[in-house]
PDB file of N, CA and C in Angstrom:
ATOM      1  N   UNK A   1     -16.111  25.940  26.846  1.00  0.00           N
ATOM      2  CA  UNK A   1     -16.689  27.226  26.597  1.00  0.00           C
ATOM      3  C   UNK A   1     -17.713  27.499  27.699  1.00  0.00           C
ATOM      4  N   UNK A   2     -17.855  28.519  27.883  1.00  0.00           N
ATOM      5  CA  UNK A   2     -18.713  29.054  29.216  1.00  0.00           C
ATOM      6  C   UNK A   2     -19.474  30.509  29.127  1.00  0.00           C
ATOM      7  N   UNK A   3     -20.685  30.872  29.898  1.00  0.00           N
ATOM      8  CA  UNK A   3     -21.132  32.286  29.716  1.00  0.00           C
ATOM      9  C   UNK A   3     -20.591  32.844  30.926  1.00  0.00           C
ATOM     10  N   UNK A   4     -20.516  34.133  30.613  1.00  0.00           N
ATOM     11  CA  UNK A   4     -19.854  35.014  31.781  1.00  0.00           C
ATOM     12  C   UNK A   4     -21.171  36.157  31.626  1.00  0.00           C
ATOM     13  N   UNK A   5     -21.945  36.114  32.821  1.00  0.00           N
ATOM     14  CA  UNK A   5     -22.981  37.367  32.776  1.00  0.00           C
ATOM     15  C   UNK A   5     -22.295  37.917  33.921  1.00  0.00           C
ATOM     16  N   UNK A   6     -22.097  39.524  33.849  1.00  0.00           N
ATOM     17  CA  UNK A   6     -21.962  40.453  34.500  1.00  0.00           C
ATOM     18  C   UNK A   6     -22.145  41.610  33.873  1.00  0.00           C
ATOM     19  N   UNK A   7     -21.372  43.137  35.236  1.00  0.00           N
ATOM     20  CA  UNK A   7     -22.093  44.523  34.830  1.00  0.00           C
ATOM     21  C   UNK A   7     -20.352  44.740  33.895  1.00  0.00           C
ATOM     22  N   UNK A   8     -20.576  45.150  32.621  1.00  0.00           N
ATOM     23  CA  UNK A   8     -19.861  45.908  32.317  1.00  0.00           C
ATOM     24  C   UNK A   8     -18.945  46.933  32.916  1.00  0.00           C
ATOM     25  N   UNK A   9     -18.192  47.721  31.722  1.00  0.00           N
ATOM     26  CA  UNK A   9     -17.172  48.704  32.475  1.00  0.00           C
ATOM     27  C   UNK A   9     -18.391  50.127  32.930  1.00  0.00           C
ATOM     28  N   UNK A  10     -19.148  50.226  32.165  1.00  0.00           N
ATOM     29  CA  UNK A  10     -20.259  51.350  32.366  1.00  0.00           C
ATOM     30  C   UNK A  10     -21.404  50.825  33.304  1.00  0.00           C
ATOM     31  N   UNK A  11     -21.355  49.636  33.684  1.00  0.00           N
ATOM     32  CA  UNK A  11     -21.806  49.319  34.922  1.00  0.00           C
ATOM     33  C   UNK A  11     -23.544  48.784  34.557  1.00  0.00           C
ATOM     34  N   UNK A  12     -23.249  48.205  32.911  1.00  0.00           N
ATOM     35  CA  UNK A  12     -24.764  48.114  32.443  1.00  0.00           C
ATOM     36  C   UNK A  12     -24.021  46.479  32.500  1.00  0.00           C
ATOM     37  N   UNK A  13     -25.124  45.409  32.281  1.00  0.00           N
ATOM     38  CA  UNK A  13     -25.311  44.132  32.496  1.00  0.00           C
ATOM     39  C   UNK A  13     -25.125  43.600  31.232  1.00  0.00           C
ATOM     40  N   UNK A  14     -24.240  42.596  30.847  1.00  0.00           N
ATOM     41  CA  UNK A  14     -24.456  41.874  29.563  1.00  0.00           C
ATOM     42  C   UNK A  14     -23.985  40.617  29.607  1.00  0.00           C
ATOM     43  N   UNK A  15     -23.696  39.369  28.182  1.00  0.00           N
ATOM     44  CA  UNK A  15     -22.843  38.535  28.391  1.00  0.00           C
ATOM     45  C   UNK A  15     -22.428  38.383  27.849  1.00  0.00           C
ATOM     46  N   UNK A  16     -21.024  37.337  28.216  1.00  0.00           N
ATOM     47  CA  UNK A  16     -19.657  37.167  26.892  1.00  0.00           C
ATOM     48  C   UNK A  16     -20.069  35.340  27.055  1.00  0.00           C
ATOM     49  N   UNK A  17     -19.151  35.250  26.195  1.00  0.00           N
ATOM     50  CA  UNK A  17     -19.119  33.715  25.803  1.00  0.00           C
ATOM     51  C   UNK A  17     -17.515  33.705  25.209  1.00  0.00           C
ATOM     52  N   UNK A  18     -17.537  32.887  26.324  1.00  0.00           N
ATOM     53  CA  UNK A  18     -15.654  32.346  26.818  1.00  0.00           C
ATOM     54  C   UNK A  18     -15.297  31.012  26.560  1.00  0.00           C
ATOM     55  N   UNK A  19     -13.959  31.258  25.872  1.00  0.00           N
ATOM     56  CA  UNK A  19     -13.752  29.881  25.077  1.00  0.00           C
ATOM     57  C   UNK A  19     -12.660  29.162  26.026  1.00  0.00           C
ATOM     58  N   UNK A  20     -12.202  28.347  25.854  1.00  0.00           N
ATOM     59  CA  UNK A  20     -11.262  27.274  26.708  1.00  0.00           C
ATOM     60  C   UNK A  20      -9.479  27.876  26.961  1.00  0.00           C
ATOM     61  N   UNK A  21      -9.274  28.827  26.266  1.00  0.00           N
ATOM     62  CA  UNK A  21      -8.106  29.364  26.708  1.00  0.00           C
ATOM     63  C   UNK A  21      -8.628  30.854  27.460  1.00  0.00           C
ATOM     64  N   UNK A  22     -10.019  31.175  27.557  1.00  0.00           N
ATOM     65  CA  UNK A  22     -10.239  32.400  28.178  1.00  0.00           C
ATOM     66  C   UNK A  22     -10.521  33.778  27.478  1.00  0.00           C
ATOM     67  N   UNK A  23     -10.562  33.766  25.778  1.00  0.00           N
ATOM     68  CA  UNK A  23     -10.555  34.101  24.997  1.00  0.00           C
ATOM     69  C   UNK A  23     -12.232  34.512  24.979  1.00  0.00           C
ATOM     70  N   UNK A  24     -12.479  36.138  25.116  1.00  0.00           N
ATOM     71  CA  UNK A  24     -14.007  36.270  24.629  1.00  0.00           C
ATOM     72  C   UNK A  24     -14.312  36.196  22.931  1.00  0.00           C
ATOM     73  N   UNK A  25     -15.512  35.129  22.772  1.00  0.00           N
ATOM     74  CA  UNK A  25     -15.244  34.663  21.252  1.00  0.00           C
ATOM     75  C   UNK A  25     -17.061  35.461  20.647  1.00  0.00           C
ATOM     76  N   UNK A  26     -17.849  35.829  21.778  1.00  0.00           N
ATOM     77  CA  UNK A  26     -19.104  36.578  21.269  1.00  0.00           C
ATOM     78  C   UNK A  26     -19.539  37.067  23.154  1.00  0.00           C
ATOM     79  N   UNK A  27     -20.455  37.862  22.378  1.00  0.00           N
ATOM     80  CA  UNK A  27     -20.943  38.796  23.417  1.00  0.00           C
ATOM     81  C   UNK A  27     -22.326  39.234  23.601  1.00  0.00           C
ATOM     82  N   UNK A  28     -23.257  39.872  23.745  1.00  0.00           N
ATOM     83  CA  UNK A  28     -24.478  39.853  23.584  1.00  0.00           C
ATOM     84  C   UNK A  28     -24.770  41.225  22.751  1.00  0.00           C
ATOM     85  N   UNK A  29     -24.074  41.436  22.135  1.00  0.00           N
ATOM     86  CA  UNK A  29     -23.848  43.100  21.331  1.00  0.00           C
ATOM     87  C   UNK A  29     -24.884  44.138  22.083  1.00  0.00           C
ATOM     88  N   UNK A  30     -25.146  43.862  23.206  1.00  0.00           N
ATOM     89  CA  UNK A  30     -25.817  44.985  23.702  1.00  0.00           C
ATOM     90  C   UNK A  30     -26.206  44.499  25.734  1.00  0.00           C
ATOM     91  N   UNK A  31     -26.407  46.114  25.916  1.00  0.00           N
ATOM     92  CA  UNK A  31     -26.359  45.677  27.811  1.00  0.00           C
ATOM     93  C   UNK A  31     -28.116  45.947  27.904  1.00  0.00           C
ATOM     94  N   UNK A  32     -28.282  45.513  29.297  1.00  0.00           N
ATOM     95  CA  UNK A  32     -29.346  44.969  30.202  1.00  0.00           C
ATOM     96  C   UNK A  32     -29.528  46.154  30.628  1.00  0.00           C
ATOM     97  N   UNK A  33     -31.314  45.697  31.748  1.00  0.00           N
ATOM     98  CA  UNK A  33     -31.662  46.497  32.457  1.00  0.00           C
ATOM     99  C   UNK A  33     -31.270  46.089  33.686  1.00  0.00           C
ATOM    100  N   UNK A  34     -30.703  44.428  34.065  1.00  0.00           N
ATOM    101  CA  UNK A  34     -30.590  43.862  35.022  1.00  0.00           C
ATOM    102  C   UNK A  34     -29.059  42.666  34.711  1.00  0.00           C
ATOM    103  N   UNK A  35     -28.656  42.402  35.780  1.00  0.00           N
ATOM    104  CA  UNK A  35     -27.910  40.956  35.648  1.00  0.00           C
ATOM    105  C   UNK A  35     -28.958  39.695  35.547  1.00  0.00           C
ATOM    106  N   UNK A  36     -30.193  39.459  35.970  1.00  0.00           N
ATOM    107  CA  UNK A  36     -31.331  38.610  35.686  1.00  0.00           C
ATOM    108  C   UNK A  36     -32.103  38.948  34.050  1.00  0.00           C
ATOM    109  N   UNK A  37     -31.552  39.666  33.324  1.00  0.00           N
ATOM    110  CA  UNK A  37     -32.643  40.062  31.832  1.00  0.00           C
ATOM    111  C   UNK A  37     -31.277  39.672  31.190  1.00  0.00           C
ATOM    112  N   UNK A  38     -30.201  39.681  31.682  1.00  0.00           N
ATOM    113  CA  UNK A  38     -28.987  39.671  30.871  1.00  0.00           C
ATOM    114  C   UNK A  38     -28.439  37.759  31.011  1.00  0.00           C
ATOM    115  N   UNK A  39     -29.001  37.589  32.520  1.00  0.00           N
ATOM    116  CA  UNK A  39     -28.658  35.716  32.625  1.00  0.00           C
ATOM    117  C   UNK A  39     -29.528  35.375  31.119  1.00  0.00           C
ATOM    118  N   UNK A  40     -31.145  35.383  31.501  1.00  0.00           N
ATOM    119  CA  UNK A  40     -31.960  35.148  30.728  1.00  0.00           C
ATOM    120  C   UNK A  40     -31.362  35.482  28.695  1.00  0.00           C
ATOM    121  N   UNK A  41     -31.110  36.485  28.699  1.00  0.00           N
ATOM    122  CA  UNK A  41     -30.769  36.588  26.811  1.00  0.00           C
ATOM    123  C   UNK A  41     -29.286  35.419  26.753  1.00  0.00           C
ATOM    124  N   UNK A  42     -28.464  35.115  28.039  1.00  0.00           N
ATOM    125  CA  UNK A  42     -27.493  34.597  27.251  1.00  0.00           C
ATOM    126  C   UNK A  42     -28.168  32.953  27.675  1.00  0.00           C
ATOM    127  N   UNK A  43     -29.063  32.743  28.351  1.00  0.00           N
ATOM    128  CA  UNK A  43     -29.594  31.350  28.514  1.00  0.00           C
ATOM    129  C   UNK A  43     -30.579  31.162  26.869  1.00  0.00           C
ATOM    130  N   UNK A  44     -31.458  31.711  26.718  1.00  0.00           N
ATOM    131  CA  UNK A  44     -31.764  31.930  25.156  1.00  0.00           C
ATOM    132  C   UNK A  44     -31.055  31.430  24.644  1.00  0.00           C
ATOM    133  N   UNK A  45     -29.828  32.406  24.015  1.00  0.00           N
ATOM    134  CA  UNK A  45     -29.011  32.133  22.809  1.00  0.00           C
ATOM    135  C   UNK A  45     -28.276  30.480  23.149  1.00  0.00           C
ATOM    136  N   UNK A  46     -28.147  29.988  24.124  1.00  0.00           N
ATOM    137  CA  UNK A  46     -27.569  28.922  24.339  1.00  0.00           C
ATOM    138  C   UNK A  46     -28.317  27.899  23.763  1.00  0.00           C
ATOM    139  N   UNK A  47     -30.095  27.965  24.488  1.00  0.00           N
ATOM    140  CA  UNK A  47     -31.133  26.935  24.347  1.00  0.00           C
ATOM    141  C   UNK A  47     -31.793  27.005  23.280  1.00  0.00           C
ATOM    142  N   UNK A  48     -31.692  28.382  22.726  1.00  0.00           N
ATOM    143  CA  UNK A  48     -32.809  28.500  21.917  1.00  0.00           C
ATOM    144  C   UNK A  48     -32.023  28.707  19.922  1.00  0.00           C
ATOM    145  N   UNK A  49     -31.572  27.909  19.816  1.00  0.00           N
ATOM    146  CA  UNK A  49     -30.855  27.971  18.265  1.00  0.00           C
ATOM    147  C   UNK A  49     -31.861  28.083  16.875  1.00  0.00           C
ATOM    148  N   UNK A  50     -33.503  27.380  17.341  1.00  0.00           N
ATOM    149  CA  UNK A  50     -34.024  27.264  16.014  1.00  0.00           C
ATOM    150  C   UNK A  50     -34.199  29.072  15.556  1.00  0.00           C
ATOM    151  N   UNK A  51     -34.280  28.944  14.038  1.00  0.00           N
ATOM    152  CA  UNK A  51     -34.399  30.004  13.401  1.00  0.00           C
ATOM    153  C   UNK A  51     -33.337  31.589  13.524  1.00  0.00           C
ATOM    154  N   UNK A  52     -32.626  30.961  14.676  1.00  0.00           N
ATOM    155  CA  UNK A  52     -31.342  32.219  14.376  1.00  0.00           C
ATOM    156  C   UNK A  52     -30.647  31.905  12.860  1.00  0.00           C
ATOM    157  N   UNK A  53     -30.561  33.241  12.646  1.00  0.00           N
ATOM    158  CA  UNK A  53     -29.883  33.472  11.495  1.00  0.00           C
ATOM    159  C   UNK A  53     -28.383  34.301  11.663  1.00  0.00           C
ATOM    160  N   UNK A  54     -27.302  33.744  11.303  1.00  0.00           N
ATOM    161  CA  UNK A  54     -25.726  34.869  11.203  1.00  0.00           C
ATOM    162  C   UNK A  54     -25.333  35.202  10.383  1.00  0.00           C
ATOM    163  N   UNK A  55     -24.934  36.794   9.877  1.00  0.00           N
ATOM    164  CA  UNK A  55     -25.464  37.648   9.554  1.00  0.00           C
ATOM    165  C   UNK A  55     -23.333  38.508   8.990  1.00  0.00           C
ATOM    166  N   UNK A  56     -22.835  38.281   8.214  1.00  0.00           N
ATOM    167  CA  UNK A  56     -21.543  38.882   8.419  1.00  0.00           C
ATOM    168  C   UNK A  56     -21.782  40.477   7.788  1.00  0.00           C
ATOM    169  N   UNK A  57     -20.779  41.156   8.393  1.00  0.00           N
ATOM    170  CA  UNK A  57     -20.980  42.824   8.437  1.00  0.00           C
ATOM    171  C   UNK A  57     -19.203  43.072   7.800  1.00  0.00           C
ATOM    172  N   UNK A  58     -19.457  43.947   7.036  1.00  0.00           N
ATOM    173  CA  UNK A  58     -17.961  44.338   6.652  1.00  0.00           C
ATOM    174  C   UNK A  58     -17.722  46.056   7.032  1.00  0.00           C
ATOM    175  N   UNK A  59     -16.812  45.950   7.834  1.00  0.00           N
ATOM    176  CA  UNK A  59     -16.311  47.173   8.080  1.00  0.00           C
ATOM    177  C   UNK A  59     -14.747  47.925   7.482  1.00  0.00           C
ATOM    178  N   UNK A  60     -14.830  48.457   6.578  1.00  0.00           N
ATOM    179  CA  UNK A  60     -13.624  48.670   5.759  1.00  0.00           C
ATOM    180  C   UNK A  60     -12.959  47.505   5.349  1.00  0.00           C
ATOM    181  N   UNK A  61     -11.742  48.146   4.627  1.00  0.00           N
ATOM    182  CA  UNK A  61     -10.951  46.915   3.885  1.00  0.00           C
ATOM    183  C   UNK A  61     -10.437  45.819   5.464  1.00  0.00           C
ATOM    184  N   UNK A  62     -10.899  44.694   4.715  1.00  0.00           N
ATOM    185  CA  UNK A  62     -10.184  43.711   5.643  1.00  0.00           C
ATOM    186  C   UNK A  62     -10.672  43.519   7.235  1.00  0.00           C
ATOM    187  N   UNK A  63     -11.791  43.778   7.230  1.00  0.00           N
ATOM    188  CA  UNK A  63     -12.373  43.776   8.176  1.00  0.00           C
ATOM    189  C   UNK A  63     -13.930  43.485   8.735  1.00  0.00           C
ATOM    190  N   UNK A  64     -14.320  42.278   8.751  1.00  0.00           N
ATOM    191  CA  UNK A  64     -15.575  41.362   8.737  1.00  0.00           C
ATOM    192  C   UNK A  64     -15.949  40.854  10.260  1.00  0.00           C
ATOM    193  N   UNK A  65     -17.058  40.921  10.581  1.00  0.00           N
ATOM    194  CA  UNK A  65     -17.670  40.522  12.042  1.00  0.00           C
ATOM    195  C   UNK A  65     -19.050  39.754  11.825  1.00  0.00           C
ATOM    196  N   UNK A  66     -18.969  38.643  12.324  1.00  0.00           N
ATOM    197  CA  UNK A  66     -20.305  38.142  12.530  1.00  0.00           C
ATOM    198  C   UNK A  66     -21.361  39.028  13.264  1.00  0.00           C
ATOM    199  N   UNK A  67     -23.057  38.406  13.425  1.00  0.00           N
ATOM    200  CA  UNK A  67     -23.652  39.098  14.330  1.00  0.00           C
ATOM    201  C   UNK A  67     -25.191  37.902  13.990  1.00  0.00           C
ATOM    202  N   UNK A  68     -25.587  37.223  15.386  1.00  0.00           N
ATOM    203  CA  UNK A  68     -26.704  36.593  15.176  1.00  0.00           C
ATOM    204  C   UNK A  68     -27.803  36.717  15.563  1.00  0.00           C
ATOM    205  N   UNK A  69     -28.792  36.719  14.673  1.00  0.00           N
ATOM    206  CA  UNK A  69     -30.075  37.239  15.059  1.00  0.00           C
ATOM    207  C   UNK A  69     -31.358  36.197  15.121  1.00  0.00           C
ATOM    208  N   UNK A  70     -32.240  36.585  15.455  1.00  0.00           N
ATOM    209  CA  UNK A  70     -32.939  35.502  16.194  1.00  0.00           C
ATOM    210  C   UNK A  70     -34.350  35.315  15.388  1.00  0.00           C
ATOM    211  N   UNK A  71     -35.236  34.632  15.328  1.00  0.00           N
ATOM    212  CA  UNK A  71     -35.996  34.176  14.425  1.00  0.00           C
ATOM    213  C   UNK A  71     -37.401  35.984  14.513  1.00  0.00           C
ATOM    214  N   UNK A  72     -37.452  36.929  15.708  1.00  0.00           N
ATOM    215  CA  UNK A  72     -37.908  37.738  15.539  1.00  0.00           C
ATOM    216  C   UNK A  72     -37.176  38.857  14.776  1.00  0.00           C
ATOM    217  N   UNK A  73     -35.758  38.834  14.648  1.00  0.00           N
ATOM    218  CA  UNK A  73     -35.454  39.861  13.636  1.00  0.00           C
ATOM    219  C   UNK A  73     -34.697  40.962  14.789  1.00  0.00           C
ATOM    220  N   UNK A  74     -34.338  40.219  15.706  1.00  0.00           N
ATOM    221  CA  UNK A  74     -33.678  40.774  16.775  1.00  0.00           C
ATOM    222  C   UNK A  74     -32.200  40.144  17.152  1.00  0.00           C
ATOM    223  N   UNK A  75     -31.429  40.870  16.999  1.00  0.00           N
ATOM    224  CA  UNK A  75     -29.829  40.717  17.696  1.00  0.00           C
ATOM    225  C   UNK A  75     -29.682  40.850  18.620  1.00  0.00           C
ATOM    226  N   UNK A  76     -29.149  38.826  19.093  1.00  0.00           N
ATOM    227  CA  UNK A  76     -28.619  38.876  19.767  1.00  0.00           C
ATOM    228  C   UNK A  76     -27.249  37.845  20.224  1.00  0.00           C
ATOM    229  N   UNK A  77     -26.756  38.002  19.320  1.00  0.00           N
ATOM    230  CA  UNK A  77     -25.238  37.877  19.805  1.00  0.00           C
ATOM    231  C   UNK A  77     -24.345  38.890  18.566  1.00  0.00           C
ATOM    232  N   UNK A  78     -22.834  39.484  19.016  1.00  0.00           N
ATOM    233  CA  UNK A  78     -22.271  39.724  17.895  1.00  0.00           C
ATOM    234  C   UNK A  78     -20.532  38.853  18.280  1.00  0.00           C
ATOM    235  N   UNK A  79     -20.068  38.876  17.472  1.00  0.00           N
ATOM    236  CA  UNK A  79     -18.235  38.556  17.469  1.00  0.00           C
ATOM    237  C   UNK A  79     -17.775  39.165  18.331  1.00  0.00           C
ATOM    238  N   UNK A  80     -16.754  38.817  19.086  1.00  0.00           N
ATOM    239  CA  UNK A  80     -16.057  39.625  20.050  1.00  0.00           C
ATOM    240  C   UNK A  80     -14.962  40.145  18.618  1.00  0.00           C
ATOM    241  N   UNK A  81     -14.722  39.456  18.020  1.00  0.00           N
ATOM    242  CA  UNK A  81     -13.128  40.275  17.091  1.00  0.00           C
ATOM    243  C   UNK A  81     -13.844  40.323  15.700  1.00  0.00           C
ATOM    244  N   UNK A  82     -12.836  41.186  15.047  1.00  0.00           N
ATOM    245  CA  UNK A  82     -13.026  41.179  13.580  1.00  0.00           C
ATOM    246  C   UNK A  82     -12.086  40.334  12.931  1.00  0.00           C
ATOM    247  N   UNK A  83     -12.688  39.931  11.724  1.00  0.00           N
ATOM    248  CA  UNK A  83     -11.826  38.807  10.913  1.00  0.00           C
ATOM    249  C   UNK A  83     -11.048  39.400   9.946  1.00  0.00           C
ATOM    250  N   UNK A  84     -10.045  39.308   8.996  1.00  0.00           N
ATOM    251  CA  UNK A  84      -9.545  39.640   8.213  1.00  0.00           C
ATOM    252  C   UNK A  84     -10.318  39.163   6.689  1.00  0.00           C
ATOM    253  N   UNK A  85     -10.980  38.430   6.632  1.00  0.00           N
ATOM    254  CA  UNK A  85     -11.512  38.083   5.100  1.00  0.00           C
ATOM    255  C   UNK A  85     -12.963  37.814   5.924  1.00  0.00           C
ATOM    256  N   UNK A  86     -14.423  37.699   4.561  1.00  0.00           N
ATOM    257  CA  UNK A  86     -15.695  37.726   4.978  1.00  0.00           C
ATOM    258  C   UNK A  86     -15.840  35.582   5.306  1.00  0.00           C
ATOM    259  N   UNK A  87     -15.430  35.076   4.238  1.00  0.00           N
ATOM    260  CA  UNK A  87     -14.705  33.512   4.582  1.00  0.00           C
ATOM    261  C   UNK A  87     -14.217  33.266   5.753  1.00  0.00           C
ATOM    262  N   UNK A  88     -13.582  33.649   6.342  1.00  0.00           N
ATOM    263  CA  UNK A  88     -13.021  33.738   8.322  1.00  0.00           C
ATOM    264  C   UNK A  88     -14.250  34.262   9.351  1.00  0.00           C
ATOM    265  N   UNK A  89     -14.748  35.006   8.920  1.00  0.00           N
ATOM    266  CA  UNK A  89     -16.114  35.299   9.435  1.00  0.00           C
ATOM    267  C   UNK A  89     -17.451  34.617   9.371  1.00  0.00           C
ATOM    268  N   UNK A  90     -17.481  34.072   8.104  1.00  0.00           N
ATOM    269  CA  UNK A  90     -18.517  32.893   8.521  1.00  0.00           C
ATOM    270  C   UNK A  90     -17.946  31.454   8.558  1.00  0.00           C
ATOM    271  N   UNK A  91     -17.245  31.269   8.589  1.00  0.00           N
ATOM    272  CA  UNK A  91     -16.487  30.017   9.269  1.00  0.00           C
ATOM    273  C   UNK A  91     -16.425  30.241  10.845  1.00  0.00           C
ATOM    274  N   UNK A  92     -16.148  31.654  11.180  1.00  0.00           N
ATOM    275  CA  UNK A  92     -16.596  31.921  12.138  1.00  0.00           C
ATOM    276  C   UNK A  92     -18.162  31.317  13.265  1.00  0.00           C
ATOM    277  N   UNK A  93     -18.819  32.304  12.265  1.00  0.00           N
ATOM    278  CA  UNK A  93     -20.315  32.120  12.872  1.00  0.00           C
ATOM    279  C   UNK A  93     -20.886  30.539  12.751  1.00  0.00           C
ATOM    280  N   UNK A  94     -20.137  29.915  11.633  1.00  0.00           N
ATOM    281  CA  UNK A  94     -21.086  28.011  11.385  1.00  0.00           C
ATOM    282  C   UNK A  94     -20.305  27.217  13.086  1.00  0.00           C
ATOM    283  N   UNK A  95     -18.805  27.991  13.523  1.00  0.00           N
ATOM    284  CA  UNK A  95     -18.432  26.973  14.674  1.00  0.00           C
ATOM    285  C   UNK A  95     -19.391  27.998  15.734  1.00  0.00           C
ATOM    286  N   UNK A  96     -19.580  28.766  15.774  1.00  0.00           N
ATOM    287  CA  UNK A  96     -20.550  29.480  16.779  1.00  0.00           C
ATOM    288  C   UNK A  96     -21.711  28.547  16.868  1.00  0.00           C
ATOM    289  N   UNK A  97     -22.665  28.191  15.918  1.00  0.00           N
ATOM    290  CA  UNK A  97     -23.837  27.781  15.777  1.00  0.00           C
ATOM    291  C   UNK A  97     -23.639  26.533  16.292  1.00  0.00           C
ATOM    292  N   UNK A  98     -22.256  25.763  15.530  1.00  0.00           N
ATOM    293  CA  UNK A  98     -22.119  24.705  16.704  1.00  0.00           C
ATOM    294  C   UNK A  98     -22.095  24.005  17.682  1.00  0.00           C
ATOM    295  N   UNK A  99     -21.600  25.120  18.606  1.00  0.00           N
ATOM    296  CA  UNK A  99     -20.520  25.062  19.460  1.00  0.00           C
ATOM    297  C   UNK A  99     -21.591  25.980  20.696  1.00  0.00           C
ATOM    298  N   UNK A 100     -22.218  26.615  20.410  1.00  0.00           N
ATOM    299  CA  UNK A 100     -23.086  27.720  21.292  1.00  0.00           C
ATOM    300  C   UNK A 100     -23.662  26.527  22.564  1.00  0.00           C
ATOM    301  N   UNK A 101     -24.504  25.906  21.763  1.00  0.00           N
ATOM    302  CA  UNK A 101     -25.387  25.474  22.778  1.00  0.00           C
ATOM    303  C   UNK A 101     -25.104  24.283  23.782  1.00  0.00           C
ATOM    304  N   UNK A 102     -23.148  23.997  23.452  1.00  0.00           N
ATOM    305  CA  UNK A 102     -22.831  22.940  24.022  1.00  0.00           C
ATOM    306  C   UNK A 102     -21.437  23.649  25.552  1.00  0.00           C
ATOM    307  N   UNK A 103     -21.735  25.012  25.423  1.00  0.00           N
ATOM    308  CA  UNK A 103     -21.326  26.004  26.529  1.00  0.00           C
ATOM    309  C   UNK A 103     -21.621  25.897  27.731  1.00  0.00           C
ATOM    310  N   UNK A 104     -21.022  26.155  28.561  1.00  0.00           N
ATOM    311  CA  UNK A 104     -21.833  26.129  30.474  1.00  0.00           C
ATOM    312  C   UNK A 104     -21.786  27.629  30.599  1.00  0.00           C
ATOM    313  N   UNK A 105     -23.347  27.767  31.347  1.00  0.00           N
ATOM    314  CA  UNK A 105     -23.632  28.667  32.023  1.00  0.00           C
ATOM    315  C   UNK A 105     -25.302  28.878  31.753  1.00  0.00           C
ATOM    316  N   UNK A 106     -25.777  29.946  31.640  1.00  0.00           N
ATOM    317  CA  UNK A 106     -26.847  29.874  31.920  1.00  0.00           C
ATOM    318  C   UNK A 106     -28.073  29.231  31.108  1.00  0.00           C
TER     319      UNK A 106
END
């Protein structure tokens, strides 16, 4: 797994988090003022795990997304996909919490 910081399609700065077949598996649910404010939030979420909390969101039938927030009450990571049940979604987010801080990149 790896971070990918770059400028978006709108040319704003964010990051994904890329899994071993290439698969974006989370993202930083929101863009930068810079590619350096955007290294920095996805070096955070990597290093910094105490007190994040994940958070599942249901969007119509059959349709559940993680989203993790950080011990100030601020988001910052969400799911790249939606799940089909709210159970797939936080099974989701517990291998996220896992799995986050053992990623390359920033």
């Amino acid at each position: 797994m790896r971070f990918l910081v770059e400028s978006g399609a709108a040319g704003r700065p964010a990051w994904w988090l890329i899994d071993g077949e290439g698969l974006v598996i989370a993202w930083s649910g929101t863009t930068f003022a810079s590619l350096a404010v955007a290294d920095h939030a996805a070096h955070r979420f990597r290093v910094e795990p105490e007190g994040r909390e994940y958070r599942v969101q249901e969007r119509g039938v059959d349709s559940w997304r993680w989203s993790a927030w950080d011990a100030a009450g601020e988001r910052v990571a969400v799911s790249a996909d939606w799940f089909a049940t709210k159970a797939a979604a936080v099974d989701a987010a517990r291998r996220m919490g896992d799995r986050a801080g053992a990623a390359i990149g920033p």
